[in-house]
N, C-alpha and C. Protein backbone atom coordinates (compact mmCIF):
# COMPACT_ATOMS: atom_id res chain seq x y z
N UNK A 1 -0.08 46.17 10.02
CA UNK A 1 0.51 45.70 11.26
C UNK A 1 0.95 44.25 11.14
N UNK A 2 0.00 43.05 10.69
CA UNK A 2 0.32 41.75 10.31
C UNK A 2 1.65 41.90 9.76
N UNK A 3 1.62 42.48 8.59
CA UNK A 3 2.74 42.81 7.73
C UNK A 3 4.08 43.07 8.30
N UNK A 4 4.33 43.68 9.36
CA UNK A 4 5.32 44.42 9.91
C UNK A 4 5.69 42.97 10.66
N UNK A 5 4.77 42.88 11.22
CA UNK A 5 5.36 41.84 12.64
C UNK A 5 5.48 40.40 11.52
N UNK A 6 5.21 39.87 10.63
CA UNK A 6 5.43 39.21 9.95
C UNK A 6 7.05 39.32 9.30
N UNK A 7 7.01 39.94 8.83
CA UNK A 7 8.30 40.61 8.56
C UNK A 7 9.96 40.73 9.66
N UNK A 8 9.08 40.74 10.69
CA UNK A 8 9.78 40.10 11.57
C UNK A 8 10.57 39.04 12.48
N UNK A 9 9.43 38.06 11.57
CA UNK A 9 9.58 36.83 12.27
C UNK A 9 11.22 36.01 11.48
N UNK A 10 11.92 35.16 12.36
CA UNK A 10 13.22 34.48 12.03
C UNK A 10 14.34 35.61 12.25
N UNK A 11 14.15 36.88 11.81
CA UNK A 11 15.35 38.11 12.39
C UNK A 11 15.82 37.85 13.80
N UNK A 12 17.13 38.37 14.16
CA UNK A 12 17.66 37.96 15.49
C UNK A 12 17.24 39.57 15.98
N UNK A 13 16.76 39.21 17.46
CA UNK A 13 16.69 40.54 18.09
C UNK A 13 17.65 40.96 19.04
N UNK A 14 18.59 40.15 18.76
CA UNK A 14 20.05 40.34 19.71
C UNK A 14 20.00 40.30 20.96
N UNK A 15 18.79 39.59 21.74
CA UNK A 15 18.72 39.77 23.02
C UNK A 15 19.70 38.35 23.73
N UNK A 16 19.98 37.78 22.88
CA UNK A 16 20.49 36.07 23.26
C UNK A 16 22.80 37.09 23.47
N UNK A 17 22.43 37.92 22.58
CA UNK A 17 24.27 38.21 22.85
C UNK A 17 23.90 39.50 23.40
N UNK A 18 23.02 40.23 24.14
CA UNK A 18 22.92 40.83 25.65
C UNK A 18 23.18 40.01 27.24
N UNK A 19 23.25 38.78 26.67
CA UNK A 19 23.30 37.72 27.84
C UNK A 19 24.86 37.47 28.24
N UNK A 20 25.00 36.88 29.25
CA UNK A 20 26.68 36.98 29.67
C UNK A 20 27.41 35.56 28.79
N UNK A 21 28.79 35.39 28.17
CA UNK A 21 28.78 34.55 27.52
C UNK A 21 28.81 33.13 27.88
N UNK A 22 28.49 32.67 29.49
CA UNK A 22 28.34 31.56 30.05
C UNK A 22 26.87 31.04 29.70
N UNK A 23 26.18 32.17 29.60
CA UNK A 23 24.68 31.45 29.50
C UNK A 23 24.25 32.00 28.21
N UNK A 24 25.49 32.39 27.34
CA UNK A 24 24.91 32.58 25.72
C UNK A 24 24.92 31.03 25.18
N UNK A 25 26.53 30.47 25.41
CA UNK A 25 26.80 28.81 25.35
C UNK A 25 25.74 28.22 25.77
N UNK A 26 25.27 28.08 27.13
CA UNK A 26 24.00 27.61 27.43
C UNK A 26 22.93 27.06 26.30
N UNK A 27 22.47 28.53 26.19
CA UNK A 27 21.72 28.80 24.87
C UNK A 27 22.07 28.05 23.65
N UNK A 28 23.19 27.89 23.13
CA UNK A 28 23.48 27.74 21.85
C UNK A 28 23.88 25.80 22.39
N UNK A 29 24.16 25.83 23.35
CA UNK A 29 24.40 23.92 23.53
C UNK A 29 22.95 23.81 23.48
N UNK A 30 21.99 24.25 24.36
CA UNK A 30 20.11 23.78 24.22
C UNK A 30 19.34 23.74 22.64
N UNK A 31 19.71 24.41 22.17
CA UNK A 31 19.32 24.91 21.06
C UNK A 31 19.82 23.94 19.67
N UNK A 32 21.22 23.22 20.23
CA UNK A 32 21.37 22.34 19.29
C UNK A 32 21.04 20.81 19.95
N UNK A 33 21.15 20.45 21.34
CA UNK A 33 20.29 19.37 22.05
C UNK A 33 18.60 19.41 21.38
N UNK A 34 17.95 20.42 21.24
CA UNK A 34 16.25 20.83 20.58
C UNK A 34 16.39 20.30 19.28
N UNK A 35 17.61 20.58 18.38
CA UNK A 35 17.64 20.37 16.99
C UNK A 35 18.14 18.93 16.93
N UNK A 36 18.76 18.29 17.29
CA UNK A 36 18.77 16.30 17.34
C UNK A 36 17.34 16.22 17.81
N UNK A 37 17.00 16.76 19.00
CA UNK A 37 15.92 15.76 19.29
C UNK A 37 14.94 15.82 18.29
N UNK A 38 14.22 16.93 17.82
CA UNK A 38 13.84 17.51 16.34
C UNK A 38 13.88 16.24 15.60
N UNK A 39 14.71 16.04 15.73
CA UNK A 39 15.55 14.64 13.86
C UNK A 39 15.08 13.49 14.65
N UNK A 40 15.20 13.29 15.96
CA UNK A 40 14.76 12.02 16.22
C UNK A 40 13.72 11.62 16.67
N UNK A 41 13.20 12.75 16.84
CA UNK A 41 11.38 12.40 16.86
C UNK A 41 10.81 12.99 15.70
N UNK A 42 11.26 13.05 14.79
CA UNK A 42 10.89 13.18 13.29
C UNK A 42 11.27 11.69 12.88
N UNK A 43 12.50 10.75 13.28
CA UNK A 43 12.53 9.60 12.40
C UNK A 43 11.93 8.51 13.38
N UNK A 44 11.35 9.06 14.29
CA UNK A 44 10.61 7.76 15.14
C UNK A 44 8.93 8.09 14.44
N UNK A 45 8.74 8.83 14.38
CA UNK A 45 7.54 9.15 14.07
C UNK A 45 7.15 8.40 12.60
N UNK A 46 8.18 8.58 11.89
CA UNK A 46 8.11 7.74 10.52
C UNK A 46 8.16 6.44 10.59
N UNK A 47 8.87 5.33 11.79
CA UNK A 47 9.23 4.32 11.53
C UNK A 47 8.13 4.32 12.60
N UNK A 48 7.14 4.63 13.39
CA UNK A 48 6.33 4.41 14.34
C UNK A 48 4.97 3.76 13.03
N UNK A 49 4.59 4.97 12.26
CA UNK A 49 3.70 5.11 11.09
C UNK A 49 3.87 3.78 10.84
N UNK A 50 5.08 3.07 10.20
CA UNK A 50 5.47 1.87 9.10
C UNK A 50 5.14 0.62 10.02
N UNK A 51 4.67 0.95 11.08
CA UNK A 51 4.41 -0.49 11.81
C UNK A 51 3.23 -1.13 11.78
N UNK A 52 2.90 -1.99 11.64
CA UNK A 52 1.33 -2.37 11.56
C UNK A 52 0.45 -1.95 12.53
N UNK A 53 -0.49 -1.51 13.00
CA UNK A 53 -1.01 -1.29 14.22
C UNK A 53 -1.25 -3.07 14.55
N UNK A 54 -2.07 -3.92 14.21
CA UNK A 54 -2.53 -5.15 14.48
C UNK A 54 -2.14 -5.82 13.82
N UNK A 55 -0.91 -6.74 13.48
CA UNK A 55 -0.09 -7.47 13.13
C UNK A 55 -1.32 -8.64 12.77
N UNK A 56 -1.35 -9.04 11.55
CA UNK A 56 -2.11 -10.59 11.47
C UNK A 56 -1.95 -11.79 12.26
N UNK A 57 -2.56 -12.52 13.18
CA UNK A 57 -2.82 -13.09 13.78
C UNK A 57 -2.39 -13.41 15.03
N UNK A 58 -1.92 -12.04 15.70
CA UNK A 58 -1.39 -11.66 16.59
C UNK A 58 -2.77 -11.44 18.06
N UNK A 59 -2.81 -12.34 19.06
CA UNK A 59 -3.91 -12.20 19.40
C UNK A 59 -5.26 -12.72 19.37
N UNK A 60 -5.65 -12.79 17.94
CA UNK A 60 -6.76 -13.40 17.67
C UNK A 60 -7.31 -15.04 17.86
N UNK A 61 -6.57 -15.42 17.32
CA UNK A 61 -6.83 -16.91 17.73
C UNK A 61 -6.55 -17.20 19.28
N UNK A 62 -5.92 -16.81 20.18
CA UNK A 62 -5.98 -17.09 21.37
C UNK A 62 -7.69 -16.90 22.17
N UNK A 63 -7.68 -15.62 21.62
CA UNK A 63 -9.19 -15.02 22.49
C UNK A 63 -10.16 -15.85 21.59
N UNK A 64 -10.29 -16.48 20.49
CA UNK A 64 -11.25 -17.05 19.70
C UNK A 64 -11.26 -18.45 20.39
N UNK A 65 -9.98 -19.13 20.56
CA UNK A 65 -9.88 -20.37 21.44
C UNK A 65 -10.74 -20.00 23.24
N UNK A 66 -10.36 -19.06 23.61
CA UNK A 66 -10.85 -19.26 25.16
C UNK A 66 -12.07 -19.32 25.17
N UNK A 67 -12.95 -18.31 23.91
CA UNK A 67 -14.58 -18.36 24.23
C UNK A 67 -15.15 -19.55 23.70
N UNK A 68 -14.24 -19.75 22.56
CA UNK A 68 -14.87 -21.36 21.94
C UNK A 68 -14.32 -22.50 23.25
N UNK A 69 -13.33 -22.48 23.75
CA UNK A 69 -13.22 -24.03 24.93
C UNK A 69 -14.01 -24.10 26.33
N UNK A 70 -13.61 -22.24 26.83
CA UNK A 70 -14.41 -22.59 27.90
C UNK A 70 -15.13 -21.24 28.14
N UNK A 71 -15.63 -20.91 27.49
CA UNK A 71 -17.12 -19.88 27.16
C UNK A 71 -16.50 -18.41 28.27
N UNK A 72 -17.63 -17.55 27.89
CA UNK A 72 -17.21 -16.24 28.08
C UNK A 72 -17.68 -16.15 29.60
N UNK A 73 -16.80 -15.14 30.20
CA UNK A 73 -17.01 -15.20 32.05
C UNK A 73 -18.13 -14.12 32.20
N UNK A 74 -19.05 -12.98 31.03
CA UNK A 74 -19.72 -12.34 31.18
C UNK A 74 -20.79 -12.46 30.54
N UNK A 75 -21.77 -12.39 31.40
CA UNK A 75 -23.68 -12.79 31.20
C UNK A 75 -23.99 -12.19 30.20
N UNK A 76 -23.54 -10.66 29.63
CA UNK A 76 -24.07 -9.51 28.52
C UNK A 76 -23.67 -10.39 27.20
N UNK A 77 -22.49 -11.35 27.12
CA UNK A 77 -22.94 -11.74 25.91
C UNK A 77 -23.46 -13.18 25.29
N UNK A 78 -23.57 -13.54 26.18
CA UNK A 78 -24.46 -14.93 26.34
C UNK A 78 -23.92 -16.20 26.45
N UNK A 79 -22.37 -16.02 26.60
CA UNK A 79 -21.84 -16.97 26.53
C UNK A 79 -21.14 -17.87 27.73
């Protein structure tokens, strides 16, 4: 059974040109709008990866300056 319905899968079942040809176009404009977006959240995803998450010294020294000048506003860490 796997086998069969496997065998099946990617074949056209012709149900898309049972449809009237206003909303076959439909179909076939969505279908290539799905396939860009596809490519472009495939190449954001790559150039998302290549970014540093925490850039070197981005941040750090600011929050290291506030607790060192004028100490921390919460009792839990003693400062």
């Amino acid at each position: 059974m796997q086998a069969k319905l496997g065998g099946l899968v990617g074949q056209n079942s012709g149900w898309v040109e049972s449809l009237p040809l206003k909303v076959q176009g439909r179909v076939e404009a969505l279908s290539t709008i799905q396939n860009d977006y596809d490519e472009l959240e495939e190449k954001f995803q790559v150039r998302l990866l290549a970014v540093p998450r925490h850039p070197p010294g981005i941040g750090r020294s600011r929050a290291g300056g506030r607790q060192a000048g004028i100490g921390c506003c919460c009792w839990s860490c003693g400062g």
